[in-house]
Every structure is written in structure tokens, then in C-alpha cells.
PDB file of N, CA and C in Angstrom:
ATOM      1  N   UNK A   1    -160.149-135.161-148.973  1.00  0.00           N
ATOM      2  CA  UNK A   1    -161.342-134.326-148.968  1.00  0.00           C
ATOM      3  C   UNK A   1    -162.126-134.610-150.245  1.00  0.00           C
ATOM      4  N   UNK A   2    -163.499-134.632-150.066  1.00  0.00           N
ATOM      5  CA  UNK A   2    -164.408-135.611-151.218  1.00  0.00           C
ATOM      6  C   UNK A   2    -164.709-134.131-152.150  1.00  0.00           C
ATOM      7  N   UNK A   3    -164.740-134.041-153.175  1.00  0.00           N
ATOM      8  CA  UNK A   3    -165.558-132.916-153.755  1.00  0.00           C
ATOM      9  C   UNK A   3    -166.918-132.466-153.970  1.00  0.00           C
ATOM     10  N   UNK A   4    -167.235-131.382-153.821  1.00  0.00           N
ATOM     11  CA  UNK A   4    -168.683-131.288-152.951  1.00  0.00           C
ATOM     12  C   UNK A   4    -169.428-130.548-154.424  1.00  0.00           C
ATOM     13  N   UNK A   5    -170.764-131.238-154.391  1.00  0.00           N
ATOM     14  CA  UNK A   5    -171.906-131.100-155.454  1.00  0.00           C
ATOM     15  C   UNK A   5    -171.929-129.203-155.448  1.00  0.00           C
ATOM     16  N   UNK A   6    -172.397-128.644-156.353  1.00  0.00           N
ATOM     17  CA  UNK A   6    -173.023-127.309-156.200  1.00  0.00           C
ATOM     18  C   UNK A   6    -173.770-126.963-154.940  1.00  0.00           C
ATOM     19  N   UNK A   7    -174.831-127.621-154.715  1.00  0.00           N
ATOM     20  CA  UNK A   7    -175.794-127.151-153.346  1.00  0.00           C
ATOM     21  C   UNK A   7    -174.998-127.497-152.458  1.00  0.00           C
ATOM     22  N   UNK A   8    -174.148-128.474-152.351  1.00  0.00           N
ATOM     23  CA  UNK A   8    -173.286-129.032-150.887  1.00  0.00           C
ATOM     24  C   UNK A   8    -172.573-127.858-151.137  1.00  0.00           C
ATOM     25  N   UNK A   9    -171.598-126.902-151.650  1.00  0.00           N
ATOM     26  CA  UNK A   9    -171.048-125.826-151.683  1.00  0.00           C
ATOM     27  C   UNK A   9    -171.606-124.952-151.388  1.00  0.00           C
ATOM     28  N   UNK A  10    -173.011-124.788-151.790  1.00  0.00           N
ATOM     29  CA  UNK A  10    -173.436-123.502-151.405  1.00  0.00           C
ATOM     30  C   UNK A  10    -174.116-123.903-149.837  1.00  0.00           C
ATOM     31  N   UNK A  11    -174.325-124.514-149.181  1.00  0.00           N
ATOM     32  CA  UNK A  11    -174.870-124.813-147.899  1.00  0.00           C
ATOM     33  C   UNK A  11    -173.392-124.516-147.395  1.00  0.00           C
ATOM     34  N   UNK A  12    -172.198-124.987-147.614  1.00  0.00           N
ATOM     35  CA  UNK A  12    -171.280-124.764-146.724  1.00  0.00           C
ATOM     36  C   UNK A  12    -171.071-123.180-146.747  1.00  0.00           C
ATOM     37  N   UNK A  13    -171.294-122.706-147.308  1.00  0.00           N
ATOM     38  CA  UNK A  13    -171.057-121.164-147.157  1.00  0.00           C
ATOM     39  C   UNK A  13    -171.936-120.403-146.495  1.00  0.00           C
ATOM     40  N   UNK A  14    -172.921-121.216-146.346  1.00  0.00           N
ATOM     41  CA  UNK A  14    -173.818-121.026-145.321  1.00  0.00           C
ATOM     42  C   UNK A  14    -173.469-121.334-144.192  1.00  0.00           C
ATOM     43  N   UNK A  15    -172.784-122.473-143.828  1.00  0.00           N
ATOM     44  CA  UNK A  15    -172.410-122.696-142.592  1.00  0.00           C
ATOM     45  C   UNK A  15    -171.194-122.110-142.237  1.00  0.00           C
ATOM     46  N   UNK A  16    -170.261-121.836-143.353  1.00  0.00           N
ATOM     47  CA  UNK A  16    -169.115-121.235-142.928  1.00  0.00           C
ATOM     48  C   UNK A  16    -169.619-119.610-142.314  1.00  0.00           C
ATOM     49  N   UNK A  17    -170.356-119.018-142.951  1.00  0.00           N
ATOM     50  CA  UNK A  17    -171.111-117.409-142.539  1.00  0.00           C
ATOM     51  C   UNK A  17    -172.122-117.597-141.157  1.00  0.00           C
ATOM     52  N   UNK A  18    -172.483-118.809-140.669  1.00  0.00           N
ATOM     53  CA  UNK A  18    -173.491-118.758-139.648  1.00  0.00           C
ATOM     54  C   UNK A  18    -172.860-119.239-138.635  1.00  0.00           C
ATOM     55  N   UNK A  19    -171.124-120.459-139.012  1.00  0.00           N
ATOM     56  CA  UNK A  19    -170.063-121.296-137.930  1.00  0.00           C
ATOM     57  C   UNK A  19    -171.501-122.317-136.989  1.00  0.00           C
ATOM     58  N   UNK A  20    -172.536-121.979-136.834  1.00  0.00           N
ATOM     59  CA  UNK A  20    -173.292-123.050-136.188  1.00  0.00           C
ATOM     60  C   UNK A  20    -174.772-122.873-136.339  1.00  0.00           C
ATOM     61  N   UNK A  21    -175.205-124.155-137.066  1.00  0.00           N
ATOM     62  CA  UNK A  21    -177.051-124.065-137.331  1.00  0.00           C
ATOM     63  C   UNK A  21    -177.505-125.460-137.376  1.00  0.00           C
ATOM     64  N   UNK A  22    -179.032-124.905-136.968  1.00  0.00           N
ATOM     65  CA  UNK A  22    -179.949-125.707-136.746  1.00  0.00           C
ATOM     66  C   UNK A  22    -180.427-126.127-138.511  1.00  0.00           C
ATOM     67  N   UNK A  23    -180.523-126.861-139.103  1.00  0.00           N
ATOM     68  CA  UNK A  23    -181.223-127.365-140.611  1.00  0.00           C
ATOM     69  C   UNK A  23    -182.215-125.865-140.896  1.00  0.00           C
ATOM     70  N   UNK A  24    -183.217-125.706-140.106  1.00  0.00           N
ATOM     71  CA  UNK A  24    -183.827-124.397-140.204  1.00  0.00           C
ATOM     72  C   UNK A  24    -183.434-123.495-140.621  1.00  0.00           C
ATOM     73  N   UNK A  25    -182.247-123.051-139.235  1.00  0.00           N
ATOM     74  CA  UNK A  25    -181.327-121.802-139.776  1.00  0.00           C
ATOM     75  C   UNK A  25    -180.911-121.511-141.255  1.00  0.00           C
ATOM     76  N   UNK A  26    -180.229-122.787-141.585  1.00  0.00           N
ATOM     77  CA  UNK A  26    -180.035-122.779-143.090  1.00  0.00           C
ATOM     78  C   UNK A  26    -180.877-122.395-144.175  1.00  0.00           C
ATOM     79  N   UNK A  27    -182.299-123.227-143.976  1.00  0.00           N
ATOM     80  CA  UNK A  27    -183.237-122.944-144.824  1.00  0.00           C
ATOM     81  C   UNK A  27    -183.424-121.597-144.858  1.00  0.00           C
ATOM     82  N   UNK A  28    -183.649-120.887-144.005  1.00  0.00           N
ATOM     83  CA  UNK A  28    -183.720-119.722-143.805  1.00  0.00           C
ATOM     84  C   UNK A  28    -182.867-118.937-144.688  1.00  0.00           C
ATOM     85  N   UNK A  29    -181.405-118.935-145.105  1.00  0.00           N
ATOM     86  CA  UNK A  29    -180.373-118.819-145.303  1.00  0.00           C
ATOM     87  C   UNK A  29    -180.516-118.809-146.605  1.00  0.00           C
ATOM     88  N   UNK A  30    -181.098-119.820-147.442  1.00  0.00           N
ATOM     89  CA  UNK A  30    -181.097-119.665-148.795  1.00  0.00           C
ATOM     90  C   UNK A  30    -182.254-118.940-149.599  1.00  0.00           C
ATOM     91  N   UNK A  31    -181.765-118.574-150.643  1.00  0.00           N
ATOM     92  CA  UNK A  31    -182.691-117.281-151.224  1.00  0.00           C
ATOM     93  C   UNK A  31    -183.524-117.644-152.448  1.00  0.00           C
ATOM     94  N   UNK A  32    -182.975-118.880-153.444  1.00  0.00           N
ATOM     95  CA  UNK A  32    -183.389-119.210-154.578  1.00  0.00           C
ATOM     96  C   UNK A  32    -183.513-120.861-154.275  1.00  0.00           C
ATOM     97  N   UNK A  33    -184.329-121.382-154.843  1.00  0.00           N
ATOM     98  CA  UNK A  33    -184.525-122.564-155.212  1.00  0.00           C
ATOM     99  C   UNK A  33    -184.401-123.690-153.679  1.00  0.00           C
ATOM    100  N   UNK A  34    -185.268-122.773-152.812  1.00  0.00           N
ATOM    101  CA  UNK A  34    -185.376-123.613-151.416  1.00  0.00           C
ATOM    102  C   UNK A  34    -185.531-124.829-151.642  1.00  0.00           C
ATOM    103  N   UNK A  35    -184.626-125.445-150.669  1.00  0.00           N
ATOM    104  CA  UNK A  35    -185.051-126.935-150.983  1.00  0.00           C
ATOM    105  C   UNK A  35    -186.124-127.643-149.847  1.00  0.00           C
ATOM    106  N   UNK A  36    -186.869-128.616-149.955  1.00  0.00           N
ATOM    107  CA  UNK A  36    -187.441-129.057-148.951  1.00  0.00           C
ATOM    108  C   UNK A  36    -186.822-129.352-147.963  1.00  0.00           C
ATOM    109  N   UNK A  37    -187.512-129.176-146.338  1.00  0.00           N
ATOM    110  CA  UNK A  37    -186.892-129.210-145.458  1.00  0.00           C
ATOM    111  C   UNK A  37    -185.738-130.634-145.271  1.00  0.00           C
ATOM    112  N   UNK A  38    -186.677-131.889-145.644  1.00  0.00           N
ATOM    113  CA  UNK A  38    -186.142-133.153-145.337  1.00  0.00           C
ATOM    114  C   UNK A  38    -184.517-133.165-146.558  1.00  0.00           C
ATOM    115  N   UNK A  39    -184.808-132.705-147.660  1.00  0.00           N
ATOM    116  CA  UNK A  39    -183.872-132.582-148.721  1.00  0.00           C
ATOM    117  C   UNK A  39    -182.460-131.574-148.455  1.00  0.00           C
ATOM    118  N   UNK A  40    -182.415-130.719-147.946  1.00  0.00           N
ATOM    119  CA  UNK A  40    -181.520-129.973-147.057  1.00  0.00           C
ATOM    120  C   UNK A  40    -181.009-130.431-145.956  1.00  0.00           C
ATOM    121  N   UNK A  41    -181.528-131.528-144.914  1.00  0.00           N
ATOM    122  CA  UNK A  41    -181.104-132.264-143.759  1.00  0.00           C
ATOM    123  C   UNK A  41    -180.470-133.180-144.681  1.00  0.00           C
ATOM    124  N   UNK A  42    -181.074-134.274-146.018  1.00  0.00           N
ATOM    125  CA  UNK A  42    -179.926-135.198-146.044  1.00  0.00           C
ATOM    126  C   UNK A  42    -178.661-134.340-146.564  1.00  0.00           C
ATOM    127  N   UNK A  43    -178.769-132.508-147.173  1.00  0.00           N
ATOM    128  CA  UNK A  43    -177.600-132.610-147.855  1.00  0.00           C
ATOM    129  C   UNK A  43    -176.670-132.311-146.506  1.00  0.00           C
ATOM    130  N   UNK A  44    -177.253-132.011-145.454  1.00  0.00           N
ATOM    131  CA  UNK A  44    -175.840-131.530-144.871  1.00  0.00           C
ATOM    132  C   UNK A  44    -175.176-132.839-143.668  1.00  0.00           C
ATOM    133  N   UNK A  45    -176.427-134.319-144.041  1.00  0.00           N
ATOM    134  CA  UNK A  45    -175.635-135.139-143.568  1.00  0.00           C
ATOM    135  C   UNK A  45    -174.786-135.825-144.289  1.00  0.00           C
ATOM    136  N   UNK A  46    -175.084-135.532-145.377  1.00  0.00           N
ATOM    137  CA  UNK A  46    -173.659-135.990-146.495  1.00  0.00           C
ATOM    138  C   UNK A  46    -172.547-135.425-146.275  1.00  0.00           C
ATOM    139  N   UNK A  47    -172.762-133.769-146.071  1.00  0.00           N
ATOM    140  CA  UNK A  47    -171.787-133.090-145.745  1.00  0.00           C
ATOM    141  C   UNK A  47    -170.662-133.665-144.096  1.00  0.00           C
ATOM    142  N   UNK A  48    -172.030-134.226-143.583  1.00  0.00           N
ATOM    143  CA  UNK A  48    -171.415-134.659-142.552  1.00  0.00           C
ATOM    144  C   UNK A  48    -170.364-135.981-142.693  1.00  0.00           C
ATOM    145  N   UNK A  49    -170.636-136.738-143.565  1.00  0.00           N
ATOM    146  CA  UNK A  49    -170.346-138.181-144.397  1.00  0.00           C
ATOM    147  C   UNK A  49    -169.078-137.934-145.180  1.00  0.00           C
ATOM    148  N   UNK A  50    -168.942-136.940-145.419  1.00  0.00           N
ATOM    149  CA  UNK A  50    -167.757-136.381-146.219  1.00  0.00           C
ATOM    150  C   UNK A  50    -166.968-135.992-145.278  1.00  0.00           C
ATOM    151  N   UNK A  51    -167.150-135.385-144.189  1.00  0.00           N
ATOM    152  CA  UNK A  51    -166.076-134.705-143.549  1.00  0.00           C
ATOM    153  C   UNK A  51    -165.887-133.417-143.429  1.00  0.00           C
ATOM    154  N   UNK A  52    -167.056-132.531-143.490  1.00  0.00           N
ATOM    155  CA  UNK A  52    -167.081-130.822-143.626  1.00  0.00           C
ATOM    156  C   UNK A  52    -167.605-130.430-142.645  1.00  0.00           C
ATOM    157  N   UNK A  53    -168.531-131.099-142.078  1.00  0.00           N
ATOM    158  CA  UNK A  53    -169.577-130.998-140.926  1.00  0.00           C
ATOM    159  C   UNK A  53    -169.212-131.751-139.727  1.00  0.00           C
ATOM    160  N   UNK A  54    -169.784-131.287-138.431  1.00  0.00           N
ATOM    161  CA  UNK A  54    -170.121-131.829-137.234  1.00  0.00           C
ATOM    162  C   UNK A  54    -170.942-131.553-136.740  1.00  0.00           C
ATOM    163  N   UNK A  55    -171.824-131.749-135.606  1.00  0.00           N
ATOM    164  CA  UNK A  55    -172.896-131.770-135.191  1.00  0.00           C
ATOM    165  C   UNK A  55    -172.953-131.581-133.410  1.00  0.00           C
ATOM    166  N   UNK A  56    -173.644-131.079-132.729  1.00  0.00           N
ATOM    167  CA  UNK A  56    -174.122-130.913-131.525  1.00  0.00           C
ATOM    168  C   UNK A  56    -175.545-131.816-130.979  1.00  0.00           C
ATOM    169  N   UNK A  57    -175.547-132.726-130.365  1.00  0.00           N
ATOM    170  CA  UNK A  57    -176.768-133.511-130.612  1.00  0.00           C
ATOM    171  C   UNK A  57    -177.669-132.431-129.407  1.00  0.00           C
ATOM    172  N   UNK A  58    -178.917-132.145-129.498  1.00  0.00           N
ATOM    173  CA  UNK A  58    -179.959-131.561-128.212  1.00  0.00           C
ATOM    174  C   UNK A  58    -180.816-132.438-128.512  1.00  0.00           C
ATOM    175  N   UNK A  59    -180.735-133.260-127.817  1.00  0.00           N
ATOM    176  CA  UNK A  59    -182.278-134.185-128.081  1.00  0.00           C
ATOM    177  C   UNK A  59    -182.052-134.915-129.830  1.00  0.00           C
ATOM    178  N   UNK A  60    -183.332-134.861-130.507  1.00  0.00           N
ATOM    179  CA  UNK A  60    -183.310-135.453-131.598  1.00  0.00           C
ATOM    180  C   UNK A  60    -183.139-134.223-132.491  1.00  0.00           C
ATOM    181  N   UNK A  61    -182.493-133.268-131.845  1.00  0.00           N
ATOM    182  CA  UNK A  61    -182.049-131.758-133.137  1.00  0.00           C
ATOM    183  C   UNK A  61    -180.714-131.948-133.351  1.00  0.00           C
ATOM    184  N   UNK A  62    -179.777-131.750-134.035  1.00  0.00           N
ATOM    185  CA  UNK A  62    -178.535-131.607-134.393  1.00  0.00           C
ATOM    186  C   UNK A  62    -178.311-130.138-134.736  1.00  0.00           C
ATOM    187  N   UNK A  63    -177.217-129.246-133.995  1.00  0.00           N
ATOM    188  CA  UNK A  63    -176.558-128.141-134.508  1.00  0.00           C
ATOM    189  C   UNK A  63    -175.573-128.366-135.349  1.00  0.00           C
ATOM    190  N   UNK A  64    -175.295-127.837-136.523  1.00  0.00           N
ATOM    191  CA  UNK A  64    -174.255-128.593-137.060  1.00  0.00           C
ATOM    192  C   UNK A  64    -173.507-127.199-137.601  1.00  0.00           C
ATOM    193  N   UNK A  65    -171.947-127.738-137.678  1.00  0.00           N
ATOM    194  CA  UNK A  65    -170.793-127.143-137.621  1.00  0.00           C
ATOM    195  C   UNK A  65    -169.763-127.391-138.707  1.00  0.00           C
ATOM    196  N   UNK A  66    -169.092-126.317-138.965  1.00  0.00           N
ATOM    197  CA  UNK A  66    -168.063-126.846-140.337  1.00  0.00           C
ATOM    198  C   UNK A  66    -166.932-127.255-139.396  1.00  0.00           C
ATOM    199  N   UNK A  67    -166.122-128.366-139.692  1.00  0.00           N
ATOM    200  CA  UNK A  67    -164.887-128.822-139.487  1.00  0.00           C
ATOM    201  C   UNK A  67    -163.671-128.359-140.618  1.00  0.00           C
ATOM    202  N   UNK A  68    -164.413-127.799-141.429  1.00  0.00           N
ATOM    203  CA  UNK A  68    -163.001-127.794-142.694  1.00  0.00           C
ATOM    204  C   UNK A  68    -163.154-126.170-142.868  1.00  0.00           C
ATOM    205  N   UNK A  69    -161.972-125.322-142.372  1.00  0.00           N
ATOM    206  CA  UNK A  69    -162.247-123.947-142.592  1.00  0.00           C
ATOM    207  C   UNK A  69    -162.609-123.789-144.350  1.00  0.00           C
ATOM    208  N   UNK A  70    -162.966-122.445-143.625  1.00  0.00           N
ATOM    209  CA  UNK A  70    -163.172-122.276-145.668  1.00  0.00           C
ATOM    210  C   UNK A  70    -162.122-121.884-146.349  1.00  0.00           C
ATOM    211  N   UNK A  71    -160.725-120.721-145.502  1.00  0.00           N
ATOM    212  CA  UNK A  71    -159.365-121.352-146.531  1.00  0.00           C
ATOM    213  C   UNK A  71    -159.126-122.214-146.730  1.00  0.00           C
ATOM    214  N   UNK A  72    -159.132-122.960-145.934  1.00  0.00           N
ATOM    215  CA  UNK A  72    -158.520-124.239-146.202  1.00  0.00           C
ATOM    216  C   UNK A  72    -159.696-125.448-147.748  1.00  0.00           C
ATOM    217  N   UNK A  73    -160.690-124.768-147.986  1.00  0.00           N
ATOM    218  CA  UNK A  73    -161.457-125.247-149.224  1.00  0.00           C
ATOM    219  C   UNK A  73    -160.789-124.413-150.172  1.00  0.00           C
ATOM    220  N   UNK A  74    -160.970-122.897-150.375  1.00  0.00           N
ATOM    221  CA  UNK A  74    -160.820-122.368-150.991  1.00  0.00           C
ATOM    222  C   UNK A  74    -158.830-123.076-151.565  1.00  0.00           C
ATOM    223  N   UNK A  75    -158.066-123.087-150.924  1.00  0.00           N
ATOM    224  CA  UNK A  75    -157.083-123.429-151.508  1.00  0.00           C
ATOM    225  C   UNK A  75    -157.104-124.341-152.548  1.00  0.00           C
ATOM    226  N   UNK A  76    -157.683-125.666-151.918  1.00  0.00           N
ATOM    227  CA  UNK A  76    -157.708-126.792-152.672  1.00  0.00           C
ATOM    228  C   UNK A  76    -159.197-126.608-153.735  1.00  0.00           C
ATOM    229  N   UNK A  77    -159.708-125.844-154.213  1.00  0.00           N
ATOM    230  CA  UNK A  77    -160.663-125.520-154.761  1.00  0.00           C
ATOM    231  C   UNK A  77    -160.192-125.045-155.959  1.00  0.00           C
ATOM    232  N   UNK A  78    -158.917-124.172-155.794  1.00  0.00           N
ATOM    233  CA  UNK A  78    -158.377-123.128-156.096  1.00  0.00           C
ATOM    234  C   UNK A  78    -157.093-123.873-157.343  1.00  0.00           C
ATOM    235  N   UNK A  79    -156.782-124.574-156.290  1.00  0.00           N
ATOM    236  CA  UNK A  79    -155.464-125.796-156.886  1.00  0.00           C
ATOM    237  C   UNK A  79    -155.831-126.012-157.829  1.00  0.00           C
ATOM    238  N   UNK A  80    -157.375-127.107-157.707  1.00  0.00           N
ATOM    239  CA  UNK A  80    -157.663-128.165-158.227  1.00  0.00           C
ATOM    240  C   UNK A  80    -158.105-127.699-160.032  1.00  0.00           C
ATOM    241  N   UNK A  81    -158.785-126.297-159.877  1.00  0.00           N
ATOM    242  CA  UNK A  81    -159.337-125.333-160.675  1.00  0.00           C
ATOM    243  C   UNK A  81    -157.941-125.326-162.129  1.00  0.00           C
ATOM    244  N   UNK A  82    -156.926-124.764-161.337  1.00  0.00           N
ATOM    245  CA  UNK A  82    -155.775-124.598-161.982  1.00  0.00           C
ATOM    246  C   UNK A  82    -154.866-125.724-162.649  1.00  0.00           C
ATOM    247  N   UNK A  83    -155.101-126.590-161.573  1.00  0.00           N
ATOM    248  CA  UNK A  83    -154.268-127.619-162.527  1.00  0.00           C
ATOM    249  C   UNK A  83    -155.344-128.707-163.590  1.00  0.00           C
ATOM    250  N   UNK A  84    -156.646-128.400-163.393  1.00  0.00           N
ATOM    251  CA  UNK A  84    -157.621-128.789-164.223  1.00  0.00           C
ATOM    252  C   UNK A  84    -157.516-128.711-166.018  1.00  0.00           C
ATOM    253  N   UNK A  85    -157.789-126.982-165.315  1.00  0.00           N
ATOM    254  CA  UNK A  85    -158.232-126.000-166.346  1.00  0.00           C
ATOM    255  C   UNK A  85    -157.094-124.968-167.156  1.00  0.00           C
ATOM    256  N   UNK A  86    -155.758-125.066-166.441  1.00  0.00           N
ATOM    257  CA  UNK A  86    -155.030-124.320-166.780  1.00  0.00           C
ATOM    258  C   UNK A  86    -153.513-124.675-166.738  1.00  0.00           C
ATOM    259  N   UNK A  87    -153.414-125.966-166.807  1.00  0.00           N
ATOM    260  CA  UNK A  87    -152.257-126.805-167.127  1.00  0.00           C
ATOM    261  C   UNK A  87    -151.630-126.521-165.229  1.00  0.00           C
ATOM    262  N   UNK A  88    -151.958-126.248-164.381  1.00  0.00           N
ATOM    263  CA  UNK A  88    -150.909-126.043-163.316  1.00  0.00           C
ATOM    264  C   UNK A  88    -150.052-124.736-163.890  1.00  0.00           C
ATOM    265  N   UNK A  89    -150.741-123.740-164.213  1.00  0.00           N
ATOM    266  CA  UNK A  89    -149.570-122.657-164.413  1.00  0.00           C
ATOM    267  C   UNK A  89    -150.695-121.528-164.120  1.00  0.00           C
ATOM    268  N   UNK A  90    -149.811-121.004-162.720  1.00  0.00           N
ATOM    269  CA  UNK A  90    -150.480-119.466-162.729  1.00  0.00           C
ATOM    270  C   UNK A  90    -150.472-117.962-163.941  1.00  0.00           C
ATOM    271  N   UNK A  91    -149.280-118.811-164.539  1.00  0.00           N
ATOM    272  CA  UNK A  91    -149.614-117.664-165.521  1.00  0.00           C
ATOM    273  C   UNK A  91    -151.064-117.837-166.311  1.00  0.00           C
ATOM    274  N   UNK A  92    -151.192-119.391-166.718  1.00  0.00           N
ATOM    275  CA  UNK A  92    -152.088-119.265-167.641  1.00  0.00           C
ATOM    276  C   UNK A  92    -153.453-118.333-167.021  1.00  0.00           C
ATOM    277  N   UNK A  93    -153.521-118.552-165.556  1.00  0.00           N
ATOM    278  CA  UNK A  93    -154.831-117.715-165.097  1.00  0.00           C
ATOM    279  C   UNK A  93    -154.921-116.898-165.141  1.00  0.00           C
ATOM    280  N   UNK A  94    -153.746-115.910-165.187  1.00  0.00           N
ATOM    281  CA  UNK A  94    -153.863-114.096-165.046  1.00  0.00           C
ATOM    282  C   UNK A  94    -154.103-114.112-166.350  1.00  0.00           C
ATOM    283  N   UNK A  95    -153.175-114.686-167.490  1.00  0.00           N
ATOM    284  CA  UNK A  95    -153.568-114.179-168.823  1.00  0.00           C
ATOM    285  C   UNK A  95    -155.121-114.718-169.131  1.00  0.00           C
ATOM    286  N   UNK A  96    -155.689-115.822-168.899  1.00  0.00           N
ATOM    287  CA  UNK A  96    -157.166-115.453-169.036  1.00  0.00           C
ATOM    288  C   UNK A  96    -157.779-114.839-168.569  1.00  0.00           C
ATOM    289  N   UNK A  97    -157.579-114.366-167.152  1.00  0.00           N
ATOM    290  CA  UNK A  97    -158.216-113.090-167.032  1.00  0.00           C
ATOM    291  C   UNK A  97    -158.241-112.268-167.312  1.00  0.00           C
ATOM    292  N   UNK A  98    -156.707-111.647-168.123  1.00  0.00           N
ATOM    293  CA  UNK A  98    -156.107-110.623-168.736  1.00  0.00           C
ATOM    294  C   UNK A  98    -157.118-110.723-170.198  1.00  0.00           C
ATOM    295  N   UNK A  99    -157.447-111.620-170.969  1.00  0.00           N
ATOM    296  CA  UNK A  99    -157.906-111.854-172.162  1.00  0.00           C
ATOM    297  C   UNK A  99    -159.232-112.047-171.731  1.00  0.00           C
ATOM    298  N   UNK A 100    -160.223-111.586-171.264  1.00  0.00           N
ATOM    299  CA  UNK A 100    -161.677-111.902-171.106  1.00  0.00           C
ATOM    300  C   UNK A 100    -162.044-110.221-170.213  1.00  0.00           C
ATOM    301  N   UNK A 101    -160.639-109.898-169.860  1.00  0.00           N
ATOM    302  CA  UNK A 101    -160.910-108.541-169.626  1.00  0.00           C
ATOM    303  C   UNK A 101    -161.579-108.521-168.016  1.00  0.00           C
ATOM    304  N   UNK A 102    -161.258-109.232-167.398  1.00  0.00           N
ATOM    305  CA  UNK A 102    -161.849-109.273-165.927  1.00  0.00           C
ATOM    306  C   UNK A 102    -160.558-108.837-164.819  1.00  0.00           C
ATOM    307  N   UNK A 103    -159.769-108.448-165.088  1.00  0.00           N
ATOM    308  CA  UNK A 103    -158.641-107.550-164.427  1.00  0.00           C
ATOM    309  C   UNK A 103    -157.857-106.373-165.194  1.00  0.00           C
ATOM    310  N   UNK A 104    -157.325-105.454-164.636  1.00  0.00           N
ATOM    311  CA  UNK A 104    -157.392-103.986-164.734  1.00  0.00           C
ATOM    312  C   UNK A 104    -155.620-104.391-165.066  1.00  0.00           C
ATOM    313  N   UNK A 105    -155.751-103.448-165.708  1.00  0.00           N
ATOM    314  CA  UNK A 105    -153.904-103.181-165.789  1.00  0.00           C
ATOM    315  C   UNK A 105    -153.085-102.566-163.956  1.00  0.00           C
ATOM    316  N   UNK A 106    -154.141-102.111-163.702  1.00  0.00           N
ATOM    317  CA  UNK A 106    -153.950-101.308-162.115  1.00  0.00           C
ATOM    318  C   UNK A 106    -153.957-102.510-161.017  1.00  0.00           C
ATOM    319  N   UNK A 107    -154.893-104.132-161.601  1.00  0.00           N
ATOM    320  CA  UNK A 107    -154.653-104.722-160.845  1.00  0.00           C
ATOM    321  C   UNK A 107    -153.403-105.264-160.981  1.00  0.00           C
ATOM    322  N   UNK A 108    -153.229-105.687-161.773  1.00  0.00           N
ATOM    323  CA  UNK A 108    -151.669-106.645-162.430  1.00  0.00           C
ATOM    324  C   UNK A 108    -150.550-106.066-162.111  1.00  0.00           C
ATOM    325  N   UNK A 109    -150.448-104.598-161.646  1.00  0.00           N
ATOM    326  CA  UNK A 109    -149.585-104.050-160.585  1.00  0.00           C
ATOM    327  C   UNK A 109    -149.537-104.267-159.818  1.00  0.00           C
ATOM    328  N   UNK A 110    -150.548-104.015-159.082  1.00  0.00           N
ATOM    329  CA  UNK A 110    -150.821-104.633-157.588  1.00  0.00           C
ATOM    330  C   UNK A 110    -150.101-105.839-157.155  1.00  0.00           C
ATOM    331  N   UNK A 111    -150.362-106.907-157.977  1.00  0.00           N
ATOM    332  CA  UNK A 111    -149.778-108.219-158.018  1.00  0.00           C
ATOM    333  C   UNK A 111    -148.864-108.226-158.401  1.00  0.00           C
ATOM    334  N   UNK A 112    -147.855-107.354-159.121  1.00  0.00           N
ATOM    335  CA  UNK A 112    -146.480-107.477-158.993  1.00  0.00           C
ATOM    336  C   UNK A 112    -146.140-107.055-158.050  1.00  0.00           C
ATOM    337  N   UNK A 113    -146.100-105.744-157.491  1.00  0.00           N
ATOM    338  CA  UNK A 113    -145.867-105.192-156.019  1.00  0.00           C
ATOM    339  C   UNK A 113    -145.999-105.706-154.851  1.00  0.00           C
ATOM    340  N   UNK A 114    -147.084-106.645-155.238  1.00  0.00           N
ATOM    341  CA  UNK A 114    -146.864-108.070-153.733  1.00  0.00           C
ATOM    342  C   UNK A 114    -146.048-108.945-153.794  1.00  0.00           C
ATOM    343  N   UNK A 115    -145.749-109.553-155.469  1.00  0.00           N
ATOM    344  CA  UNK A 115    -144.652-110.569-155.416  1.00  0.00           C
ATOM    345  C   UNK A 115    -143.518-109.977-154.811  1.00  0.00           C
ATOM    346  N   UNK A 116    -143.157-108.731-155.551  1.00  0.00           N
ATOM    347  CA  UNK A 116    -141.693-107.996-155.425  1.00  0.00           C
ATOM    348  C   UNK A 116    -141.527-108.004-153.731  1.00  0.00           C
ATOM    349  N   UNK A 117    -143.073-107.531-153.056  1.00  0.00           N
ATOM    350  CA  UNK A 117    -142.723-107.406-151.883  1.00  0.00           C
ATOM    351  C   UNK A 117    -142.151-108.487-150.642  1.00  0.00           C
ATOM    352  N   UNK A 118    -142.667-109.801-151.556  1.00  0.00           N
ATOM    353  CA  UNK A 118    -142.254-111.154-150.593  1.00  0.00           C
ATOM    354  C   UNK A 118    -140.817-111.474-151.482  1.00  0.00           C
ATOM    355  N   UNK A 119    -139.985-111.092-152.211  1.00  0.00           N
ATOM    356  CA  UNK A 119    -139.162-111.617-152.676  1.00  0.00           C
ATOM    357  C   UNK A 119    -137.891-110.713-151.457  1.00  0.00           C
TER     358      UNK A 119
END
């Protein structure tokens, strides 16, 4: 799986929330920094070029479709993040979150109480 630019990410979340669109639809879809119509068709035939997309041909329109669920991104998104940025150790992620203050002591329970619960 190829790694996808910022706008190729954010179009797929578009397609993952819509499962099937016309180039239009999409445009429609985005809120900041519209891109031109023709500039949005090549990104989501890249997308297609990569392997995220498929398509419905009607004539000379294409509906186009995600092939790669979005767990299945989010995992390897997720991985890739961690063993990047954080040596491959889940601890290191909770404690930066723990140290930047973006999780609760109430959450970090939570998350023990799920481990405990699959053990």
C-alpha cells in the first residue's frame, strides 16, 4: 500500500463517508481550499493508481469507490506513526500523550480495564 499525500487522505475520507461518488460529489464534499475540478479528478485517479479506488464506468463519467476499508488504513497509518515516531513502543504513545496532557487519568483507566479485560 503506497502512502497517500495530505489531499489524497483527505479525499479518501471523503470517499470512505460517501462509499460511492461522482468527482462532483466530492467537490462538493470539501470545505476549504477547493480544488479545481480537473485537479481533484487527477487526485482520485492516482488514488485509483495506487490502489484505494475503483470506479463504475456510465458513459465517459466514472463513479468511484474505495477498495481499501478505512480500518484497514487506519491500522497501518497507525503502525507506521508508531514505529516512526515512537521507537515501536506503545508505551512511548500513551506517555506522550500523558505528557502534552491530551488524556485524562479517567482515560488511562479505561485502557487498563480493557487490557485486564482481554487478558
Amino acid at each position: 500500500m503506497q502512502k497517500l499525500t495530505n489531499k489524497e487522505e483527505e479525499i479518501m475520507h471523503i470517499l470512505w463517508k460517501l462509499e460511492k461518488a461522482f468527482v462532483k460529489d466530492v467537490l462538493a464534499e470539501i470545505k476549504e481550499d477547493k480544488p479545481h475540478y480537473n485537479t481533484l479528478s487527477t487526485i482520485i485517479r492516482n488514488l485509483e493508481d495506487k490502489g484505494y479506488v475503483s470506479y463504475n464506468a456510465y458513459g465517459k463519467t466514472h463513479q468511484y469507490f474505495p477498495i481499501i476499508e478505512k480500518e484497514i488504513y487506519r491500522k497501518r497509518f497507525f503502525n507506521n506513526a508508531i514505529d516512526n515516531y515512537f521507537n515501536s513502543s506503545y508505551k512511548n504513545v500513551v506517555s506522550f500523550f500523558a505528557k502534552e496532557e491530551k488524556i485524562s487519568i479517567e482515560e488511562l483507566k479505561e485502557i487498563i480495564t480493557l487490557i485486564e479485560q482481554k487478558k
